[in-house]
C-alpha atoms as a PDB file:
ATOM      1  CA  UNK A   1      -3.131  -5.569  -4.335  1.00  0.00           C
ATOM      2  CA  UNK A   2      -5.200  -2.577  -3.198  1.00  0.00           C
ATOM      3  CA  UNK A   3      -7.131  -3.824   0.212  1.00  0.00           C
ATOM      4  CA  UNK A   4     -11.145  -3.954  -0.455  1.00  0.00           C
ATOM      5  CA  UNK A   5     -11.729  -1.529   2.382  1.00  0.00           C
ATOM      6  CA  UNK A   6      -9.744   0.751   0.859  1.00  0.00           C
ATOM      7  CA  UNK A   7     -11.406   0.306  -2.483  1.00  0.00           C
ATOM      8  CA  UNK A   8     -14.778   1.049  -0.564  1.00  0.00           C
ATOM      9  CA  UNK A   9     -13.572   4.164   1.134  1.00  0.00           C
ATOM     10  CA  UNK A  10     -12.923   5.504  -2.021  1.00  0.00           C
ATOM     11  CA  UNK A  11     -15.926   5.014  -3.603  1.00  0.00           C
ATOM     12  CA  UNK A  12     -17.701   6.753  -0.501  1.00  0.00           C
ATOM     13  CA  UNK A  13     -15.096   9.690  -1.065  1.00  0.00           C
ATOM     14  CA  UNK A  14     -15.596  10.413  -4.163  1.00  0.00           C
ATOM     15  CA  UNK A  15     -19.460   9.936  -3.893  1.00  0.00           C
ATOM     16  CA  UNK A  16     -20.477  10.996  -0.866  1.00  0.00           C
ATOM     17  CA  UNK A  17     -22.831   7.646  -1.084  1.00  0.00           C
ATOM     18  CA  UNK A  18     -23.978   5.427   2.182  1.00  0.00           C
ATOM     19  CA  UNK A  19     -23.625   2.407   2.700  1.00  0.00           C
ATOM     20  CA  UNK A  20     -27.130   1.410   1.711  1.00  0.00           C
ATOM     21  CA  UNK A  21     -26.683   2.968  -1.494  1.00  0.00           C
ATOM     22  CA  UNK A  22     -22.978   1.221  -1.988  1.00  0.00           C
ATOM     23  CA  UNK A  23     -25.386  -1.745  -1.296  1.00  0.00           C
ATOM     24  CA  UNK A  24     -27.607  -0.946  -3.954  1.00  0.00           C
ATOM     25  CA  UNK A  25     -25.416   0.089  -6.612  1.00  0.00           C
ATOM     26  CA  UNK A  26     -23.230  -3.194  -6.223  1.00  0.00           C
ATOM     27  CA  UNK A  27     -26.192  -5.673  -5.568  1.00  0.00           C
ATOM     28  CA  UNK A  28     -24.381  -6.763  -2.308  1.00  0.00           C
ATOM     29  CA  UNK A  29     -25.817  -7.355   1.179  1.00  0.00           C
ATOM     30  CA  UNK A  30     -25.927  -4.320   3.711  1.00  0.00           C
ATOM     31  CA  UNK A  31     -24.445  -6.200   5.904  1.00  0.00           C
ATOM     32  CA  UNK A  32     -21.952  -7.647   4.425  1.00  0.00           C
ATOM     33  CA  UNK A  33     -20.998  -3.684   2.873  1.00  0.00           C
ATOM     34  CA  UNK A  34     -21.021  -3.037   6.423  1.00  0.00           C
ATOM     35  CA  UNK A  35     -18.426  -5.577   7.380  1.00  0.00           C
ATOM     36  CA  UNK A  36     -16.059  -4.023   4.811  1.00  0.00           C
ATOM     37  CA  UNK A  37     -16.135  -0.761   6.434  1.00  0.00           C
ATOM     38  CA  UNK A  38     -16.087  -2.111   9.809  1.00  0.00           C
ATOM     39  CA  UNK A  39     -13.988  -4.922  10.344  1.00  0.00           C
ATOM     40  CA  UNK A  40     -10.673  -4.526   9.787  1.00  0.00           C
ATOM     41  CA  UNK A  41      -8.970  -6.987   7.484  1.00  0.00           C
ATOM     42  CA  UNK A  42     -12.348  -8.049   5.947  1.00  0.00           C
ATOM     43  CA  UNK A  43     -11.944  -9.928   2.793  1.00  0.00           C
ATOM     44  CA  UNK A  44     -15.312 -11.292   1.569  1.00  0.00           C
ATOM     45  CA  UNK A  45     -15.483 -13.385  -1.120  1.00  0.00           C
ATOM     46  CA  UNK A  46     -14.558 -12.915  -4.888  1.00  0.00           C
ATOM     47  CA  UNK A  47     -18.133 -12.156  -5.675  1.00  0.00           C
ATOM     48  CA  UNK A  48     -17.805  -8.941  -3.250  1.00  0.00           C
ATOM     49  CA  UNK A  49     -14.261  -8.518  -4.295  1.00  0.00           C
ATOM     50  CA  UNK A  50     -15.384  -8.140  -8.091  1.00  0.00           C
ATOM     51  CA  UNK A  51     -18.405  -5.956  -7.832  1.00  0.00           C
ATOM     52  CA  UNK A  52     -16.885  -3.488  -5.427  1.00  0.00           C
ATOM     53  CA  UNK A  53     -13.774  -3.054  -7.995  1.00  0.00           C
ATOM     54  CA  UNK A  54     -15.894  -2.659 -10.968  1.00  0.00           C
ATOM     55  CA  UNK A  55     -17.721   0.025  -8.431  1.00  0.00           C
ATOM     56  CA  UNK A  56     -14.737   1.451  -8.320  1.00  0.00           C
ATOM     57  CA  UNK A  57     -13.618   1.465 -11.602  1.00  0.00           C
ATOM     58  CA  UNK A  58     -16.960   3.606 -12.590  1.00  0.00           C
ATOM     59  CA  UNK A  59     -16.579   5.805 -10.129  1.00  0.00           C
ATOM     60  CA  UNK A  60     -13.449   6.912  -8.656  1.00  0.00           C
ATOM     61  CA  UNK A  61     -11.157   8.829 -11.042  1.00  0.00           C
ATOM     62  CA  UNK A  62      -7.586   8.262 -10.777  1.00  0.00           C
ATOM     63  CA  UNK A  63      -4.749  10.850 -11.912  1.00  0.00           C
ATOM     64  CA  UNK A  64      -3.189   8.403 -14.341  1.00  0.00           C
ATOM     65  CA  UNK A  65      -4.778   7.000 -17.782  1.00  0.00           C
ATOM     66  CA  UNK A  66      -7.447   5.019 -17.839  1.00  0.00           C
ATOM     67  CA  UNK A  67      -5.429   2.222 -19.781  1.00  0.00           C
ATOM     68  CA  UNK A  68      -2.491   2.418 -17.125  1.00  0.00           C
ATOM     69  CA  UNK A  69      -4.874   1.542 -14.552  1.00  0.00           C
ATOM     70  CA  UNK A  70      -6.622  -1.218 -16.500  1.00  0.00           C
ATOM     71  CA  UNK A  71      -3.209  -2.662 -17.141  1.00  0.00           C
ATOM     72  CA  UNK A  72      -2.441  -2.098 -13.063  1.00  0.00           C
ATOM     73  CA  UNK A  73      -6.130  -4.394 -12.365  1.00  0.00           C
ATOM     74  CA  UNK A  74      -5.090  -7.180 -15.315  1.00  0.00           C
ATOM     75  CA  UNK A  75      -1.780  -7.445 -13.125  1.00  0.00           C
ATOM     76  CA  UNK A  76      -3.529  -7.839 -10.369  1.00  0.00           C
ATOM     77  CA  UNK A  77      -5.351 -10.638 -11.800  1.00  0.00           C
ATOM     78  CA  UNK A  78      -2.286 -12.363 -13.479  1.00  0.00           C
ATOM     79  CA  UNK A  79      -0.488 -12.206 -10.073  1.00  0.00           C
ATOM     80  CA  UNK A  80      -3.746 -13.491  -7.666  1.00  0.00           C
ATOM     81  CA  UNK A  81      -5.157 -15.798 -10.488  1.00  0.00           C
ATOM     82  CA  UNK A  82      -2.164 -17.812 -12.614  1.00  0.00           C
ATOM     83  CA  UNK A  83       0.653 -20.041 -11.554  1.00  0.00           C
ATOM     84  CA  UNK A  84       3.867 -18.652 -10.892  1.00  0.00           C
ATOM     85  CA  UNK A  85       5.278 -20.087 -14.607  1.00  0.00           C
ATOM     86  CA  UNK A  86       2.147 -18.623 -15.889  1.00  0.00           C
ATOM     87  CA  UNK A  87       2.681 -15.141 -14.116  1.00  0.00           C
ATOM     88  CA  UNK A  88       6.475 -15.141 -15.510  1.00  0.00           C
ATOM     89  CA  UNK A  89       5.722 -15.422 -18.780  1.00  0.00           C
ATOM     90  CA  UNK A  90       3.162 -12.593 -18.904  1.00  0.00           C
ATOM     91  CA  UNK A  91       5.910 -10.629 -16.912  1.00  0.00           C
ATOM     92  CA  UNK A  92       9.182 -11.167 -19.339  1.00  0.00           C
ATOM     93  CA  UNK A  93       6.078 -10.377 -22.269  1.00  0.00           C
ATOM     94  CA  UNK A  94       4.965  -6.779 -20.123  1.00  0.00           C
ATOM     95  CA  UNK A  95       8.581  -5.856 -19.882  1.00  0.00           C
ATOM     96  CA  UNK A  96       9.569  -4.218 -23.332  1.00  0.00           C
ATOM     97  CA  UNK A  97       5.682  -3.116 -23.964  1.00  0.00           C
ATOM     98  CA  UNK A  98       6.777  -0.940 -21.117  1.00  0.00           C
ATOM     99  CA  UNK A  99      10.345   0.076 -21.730  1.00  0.00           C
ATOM    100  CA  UNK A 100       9.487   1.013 -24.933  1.00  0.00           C
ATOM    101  CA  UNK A 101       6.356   3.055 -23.768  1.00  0.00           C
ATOM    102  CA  UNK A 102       6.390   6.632 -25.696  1.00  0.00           C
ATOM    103  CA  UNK A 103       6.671   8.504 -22.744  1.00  0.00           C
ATOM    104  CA  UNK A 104       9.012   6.352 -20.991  1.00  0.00           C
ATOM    105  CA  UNK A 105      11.757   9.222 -20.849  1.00  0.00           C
ATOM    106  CA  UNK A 106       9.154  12.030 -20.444  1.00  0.00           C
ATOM    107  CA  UNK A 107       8.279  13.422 -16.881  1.00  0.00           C
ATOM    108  CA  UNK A 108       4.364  12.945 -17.438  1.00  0.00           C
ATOM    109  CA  UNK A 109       2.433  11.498 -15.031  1.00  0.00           C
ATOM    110  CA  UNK A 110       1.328   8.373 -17.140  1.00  0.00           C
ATOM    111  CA  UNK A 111       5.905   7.752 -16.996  1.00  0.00           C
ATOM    112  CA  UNK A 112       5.082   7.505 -13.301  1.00  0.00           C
ATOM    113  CA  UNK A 113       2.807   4.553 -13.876  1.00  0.00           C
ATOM    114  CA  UNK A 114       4.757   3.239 -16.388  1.00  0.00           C
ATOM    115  CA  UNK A 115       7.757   2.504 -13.829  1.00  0.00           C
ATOM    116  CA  UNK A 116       5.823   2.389 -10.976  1.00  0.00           C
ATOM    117  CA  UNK A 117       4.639  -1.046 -13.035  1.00  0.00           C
ATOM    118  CA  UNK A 118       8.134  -1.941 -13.973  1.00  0.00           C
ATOM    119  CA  UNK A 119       8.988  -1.577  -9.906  1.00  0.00           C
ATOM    120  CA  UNK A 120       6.684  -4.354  -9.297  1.00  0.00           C
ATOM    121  CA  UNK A 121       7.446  -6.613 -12.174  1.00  0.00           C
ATOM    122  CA  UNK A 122      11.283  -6.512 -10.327  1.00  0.00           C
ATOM    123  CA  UNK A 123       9.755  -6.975  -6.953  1.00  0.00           C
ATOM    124  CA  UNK A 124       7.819  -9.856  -7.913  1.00  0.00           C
ATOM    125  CA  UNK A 125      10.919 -11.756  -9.530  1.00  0.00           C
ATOM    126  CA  UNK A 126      12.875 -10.876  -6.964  1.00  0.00           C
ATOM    127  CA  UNK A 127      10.535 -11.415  -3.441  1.00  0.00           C
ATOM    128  CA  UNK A 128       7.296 -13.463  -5.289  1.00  0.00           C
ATOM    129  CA  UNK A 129       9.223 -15.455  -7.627  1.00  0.00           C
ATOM    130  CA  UNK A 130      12.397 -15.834  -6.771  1.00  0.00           C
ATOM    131  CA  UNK A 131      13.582 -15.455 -10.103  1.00  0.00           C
ATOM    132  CA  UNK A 132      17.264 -14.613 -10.391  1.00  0.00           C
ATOM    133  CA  UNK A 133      19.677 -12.829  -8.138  1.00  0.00           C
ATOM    134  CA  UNK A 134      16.944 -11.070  -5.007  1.00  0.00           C
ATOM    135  CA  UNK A 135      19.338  -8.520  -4.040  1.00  0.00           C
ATOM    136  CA  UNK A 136      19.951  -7.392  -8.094  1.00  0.00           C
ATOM    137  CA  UNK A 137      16.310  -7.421  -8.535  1.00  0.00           C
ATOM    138  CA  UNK A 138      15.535  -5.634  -5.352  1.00  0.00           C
ATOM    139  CA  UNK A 139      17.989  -2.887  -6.709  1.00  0.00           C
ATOM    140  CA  UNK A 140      16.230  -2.706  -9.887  1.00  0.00           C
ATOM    141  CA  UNK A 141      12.730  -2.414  -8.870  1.00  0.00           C
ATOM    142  CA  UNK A 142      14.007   0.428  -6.062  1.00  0.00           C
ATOM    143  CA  UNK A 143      15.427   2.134  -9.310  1.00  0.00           C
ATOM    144  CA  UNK A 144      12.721   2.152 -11.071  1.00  0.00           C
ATOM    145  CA  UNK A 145      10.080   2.722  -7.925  1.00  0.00           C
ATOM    146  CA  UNK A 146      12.486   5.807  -7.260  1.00  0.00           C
ATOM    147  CA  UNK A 147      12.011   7.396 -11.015  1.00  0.00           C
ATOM    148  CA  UNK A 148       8.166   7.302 -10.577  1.00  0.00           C
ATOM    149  CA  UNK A 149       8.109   8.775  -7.394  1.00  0.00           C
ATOM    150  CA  UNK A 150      10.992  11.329  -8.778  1.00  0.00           C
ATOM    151  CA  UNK A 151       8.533  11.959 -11.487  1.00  0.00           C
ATOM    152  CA  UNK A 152       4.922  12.258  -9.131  1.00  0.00           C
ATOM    153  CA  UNK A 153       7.031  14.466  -6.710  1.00  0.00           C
ATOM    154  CA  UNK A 154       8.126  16.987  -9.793  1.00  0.00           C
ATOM    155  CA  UNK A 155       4.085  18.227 -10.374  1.00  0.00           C
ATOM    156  CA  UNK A 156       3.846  19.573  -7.028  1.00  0.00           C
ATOM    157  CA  UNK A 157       0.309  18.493  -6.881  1.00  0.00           C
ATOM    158  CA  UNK A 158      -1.195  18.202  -3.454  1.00  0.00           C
ATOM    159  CA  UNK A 159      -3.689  16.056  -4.602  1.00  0.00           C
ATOM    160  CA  UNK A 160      -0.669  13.287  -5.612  1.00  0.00           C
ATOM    161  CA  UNK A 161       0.423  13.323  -1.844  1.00  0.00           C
ATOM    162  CA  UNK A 162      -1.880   9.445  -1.364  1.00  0.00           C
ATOM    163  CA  UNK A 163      -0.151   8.613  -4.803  1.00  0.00           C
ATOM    164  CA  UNK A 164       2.851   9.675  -3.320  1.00  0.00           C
ATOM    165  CA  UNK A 165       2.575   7.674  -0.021  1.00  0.00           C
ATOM    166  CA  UNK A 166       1.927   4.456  -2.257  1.00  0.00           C
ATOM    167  CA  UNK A 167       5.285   4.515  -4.178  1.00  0.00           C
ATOM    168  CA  UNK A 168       6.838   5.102  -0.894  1.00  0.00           C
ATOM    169  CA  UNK A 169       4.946   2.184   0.564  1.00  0.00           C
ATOM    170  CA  UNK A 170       6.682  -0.110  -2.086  1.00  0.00           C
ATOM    171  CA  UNK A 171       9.777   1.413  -1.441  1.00  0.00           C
ATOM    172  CA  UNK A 172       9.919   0.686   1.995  1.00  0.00           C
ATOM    173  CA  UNK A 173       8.601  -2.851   1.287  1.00  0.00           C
ATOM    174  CA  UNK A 174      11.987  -3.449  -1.061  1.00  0.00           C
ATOM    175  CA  UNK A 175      13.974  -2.313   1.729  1.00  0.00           C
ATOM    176  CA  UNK A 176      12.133  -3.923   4.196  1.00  0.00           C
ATOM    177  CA  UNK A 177      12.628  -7.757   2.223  1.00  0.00           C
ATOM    178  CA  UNK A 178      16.271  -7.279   1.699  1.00  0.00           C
ATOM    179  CA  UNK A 179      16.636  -6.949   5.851  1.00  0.00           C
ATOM    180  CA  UNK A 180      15.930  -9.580   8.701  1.00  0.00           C
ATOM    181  CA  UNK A 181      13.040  -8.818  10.587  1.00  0.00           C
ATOM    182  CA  UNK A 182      15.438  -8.911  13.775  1.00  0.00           C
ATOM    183  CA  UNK A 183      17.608  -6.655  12.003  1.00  0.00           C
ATOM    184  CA  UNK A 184      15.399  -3.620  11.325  1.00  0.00           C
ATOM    185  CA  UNK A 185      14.535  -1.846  14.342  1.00  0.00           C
ATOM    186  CA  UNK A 186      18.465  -1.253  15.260  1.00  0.00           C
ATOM    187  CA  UNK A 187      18.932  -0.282  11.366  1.00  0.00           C
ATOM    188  CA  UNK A 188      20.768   3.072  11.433  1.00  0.00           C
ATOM    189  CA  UNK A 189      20.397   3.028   7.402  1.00  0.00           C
ATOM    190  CA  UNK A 190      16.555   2.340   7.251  1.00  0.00           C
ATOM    191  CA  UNK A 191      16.360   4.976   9.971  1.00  0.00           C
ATOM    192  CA  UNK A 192      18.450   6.956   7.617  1.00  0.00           C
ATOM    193  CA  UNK A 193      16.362   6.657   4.705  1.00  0.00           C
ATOM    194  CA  UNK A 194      13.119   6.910   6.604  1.00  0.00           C
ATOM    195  CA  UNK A 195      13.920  10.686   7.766  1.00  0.00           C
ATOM    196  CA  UNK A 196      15.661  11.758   3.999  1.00  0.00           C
ATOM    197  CA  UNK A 197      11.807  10.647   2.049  1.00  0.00           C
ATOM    198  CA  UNK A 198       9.882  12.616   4.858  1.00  0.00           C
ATOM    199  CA  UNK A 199       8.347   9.459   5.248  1.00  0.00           C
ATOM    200  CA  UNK A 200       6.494  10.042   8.573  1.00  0.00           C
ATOM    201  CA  UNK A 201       5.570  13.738   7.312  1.00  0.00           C
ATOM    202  CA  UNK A 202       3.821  11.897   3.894  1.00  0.00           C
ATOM    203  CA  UNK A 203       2.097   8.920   6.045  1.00  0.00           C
ATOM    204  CA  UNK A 204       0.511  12.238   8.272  1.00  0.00           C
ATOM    205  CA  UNK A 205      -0.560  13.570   5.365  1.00  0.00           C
ATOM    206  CA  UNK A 206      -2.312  10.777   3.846  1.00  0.00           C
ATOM    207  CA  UNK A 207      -4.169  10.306   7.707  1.00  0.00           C
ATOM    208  CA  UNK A 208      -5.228  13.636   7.529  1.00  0.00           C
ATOM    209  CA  UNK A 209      -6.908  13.174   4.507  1.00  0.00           C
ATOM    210  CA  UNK A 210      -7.757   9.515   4.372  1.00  0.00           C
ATOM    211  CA  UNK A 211      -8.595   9.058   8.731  1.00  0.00           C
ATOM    212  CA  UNK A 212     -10.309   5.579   7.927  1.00  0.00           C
ATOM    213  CA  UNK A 213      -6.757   4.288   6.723  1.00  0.00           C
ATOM    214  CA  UNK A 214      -5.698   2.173   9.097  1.00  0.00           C
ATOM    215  CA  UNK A 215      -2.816   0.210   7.193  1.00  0.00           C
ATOM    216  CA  UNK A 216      -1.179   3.616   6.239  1.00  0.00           C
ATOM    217  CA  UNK A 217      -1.552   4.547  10.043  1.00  0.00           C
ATOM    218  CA  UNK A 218       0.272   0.965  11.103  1.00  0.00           C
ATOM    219  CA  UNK A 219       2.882   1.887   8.149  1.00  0.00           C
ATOM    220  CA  UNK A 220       3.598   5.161   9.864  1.00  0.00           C
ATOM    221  CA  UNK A 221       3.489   3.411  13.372  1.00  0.00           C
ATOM    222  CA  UNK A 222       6.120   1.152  12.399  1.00  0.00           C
ATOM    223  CA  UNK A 223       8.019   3.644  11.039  1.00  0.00           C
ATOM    224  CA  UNK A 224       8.104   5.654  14.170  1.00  0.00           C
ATOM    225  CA  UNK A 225       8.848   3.168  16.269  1.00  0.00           C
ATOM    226  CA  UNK A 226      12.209   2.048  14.290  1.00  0.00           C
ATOM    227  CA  UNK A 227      12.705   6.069  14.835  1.00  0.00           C
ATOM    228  CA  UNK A 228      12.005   5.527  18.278  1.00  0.00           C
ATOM    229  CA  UNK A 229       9.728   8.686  18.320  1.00  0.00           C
ATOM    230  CA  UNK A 230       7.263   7.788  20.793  1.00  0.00           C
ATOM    231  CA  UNK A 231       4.910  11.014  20.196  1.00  0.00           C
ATOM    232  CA  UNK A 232       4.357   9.848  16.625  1.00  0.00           C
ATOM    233  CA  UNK A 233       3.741   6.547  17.739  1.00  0.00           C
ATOM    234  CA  UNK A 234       1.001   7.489  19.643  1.00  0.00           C
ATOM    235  CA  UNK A 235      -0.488   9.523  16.775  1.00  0.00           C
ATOM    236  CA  UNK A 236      -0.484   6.721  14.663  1.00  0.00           C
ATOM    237  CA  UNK A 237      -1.788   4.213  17.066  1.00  0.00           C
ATOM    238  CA  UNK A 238      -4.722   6.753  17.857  1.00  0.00           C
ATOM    239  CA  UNK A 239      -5.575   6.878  14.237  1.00  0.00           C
ATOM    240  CA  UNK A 240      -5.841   3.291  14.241  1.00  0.00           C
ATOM    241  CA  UNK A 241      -8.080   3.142  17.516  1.00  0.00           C
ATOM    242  CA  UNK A 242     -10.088   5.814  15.832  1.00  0.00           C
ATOM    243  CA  UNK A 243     -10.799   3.429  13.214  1.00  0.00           C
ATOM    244  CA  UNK A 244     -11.531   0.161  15.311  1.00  0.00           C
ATOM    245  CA  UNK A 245     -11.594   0.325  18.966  1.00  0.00           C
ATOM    246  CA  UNK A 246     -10.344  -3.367  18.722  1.00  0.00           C
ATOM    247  CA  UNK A 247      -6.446  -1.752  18.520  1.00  0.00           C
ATOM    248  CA  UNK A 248      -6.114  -0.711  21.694  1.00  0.00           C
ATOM    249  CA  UNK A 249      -5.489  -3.898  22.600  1.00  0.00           C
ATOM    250  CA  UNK A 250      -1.901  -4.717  21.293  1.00  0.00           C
ATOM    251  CA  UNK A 251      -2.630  -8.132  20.947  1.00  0.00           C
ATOM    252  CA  UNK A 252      -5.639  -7.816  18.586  1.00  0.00           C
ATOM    253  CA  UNK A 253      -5.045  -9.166  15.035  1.00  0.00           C
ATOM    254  CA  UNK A 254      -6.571  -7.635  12.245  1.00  0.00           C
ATOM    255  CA  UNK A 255      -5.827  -9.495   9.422  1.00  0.00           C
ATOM    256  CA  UNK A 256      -4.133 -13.190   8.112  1.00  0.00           C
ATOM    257  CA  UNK A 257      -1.093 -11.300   6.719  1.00  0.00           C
ATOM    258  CA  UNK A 258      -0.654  -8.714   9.668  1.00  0.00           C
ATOM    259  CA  UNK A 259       0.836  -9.669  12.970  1.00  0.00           C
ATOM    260  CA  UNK A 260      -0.841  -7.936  16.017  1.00  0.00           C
ATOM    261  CA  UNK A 261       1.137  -5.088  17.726  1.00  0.00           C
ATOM    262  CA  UNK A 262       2.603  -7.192  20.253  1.00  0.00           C
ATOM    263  CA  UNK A 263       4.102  -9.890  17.876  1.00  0.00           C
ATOM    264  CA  UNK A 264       5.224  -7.568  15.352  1.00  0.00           C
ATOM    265  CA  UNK A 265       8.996  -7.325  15.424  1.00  0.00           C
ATOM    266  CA  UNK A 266       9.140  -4.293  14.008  1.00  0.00           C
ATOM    267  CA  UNK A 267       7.073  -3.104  16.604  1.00  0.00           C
ATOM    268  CA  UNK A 268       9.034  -4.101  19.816  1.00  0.00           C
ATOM    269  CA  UNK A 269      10.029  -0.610  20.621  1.00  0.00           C
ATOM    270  CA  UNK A 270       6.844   0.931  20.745  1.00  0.00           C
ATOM    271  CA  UNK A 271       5.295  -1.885  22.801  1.00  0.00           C
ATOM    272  CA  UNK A 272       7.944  -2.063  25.097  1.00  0.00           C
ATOM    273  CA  UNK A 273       7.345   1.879  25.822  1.00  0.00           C
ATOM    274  CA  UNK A 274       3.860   1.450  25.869  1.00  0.00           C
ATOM    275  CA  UNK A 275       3.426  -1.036  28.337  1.00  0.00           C
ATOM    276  CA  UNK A 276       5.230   1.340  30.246  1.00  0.00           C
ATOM    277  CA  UNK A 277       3.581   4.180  30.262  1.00  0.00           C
ATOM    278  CA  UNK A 278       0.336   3.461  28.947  1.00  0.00           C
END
């Protein structure tokens, strides 16, 4: 599900507006269009949630068809809004729609969307679910996460490199469920695979161009820390602090779903060498 904040951000990207005319245009309180951009982990409530996505919608133009992304939002809703049974059956119904999509086998962009969906449809049975064998799932959905992001990588488009970080993002997530927390930071094959995707290099990229992202930064922190590159660390940490002053503090918790820095177990590296020498 993308964040709310990060729905916001985008609209002011590809605007230019304030925040008193995000208020405006939406209908919503100043202040509470305020807390969005300031508080980290904001969620407001579905009214918010609705009117800032239709914003959205209207506003910020995405590289893939409009139906592809309409399809992306009515997962969304299956996923947040119907039981699991309910979610299941609109899943095994989405399946051949998609495999039999006319451009399934072609290398256009709206084939990245198409198994960029299908990736999530086998992450969800396999991590949301639990439908089935996890670690057969988990090896489906990186196949067909791999294909889209095989297929955004081949237009050499700079302007696909946030597109490009988000396919990673799931990627790593796969990997990520199919290890024990305690297990990752000594894993010499997630280390492995971080440094053959360029991950770090693509998380940069998307903080260079997107500095209020604060989630991609923590991505990228994590990652650097498992790489036990302390200088990147720092760069991502900054970008966070840059964001809310609140990080600094390692023990600061931004959101329900997010441990803070010092509980995160994928993060004991890093805090052990900060406390050190910070």
């Amino acid at each position: 599900m993308t964040p709310l904040f990060e729905r916001a951000y985008e609209i002011k990207k590809a605007t230019g507006w304030s925040q008193e005319r995000i208020s405006a245009e939406t209908g919503l309180a100043l202040s509470t269009i305020n807390r969005i951009f300031r508080v980290p982990g904001y969620t407001a409530n579905e009214t918010s949630n609705i009117l800032i996505k239709q914003l959205h919608g209207e506003l910020v133009k995405s590289p893939f068809p409009a139906y592809m992304e309409q399809l992306f939002n009515h997962y969304e809703h299956w996923k947040e809004q119907y039981t699991k049974r309910e979610f299941t059956d609109h899943l095994d119904i989405l399946e051949p729609l998609l495999k039999n999509h006319k451009s399934m086998d072609s290398y256009e962009l709206v084939a990245c969307r198409v198994c960029w969906l299908q990736g999530h449809i086998y992450y969800d049975r396999a991590f949301y679910l639990r439908r089935g064998n996890v670690l057969k799932l988990a090896e489906s959905a990186l196949t067909w996460y791999q294909k889209a992001l095989d297929i955004l990588v081949s237009h050499k488009d700079k302007r696909l490199t946030v597109q490009q970080y988000k396919i990673q993002q799931c990627i790593v997530s796969t990997k990520f469920n199919l290890c024990e927390p305690s297990n990752r930071v000594d894993n010499e094959e997630i280390r492995r695979w971080f440094l053959e995707m360029n991950y770090i290099q693509i998380v940069e990229a998307v903080i260079k161009e997107d500095d209020w992202n604060w989630i991609a930064a923590r991505n990228g922190l994590v990652a650097a820390s498992i790489l036990k590159d302390f200088g990147k660390c720092l760069f991502f940490w900054e970008a966070m602090k840059k964001v809310n002053k609140n990080f600094a503090d390692f023990d600061f918790k931004p959101a329900n779903e997010l441990p803070a820095i010092s509980q995160d177990s994928d993060l004991v590296w890093f805090v052990k060498q900060g406390r050190k020498s910070l």
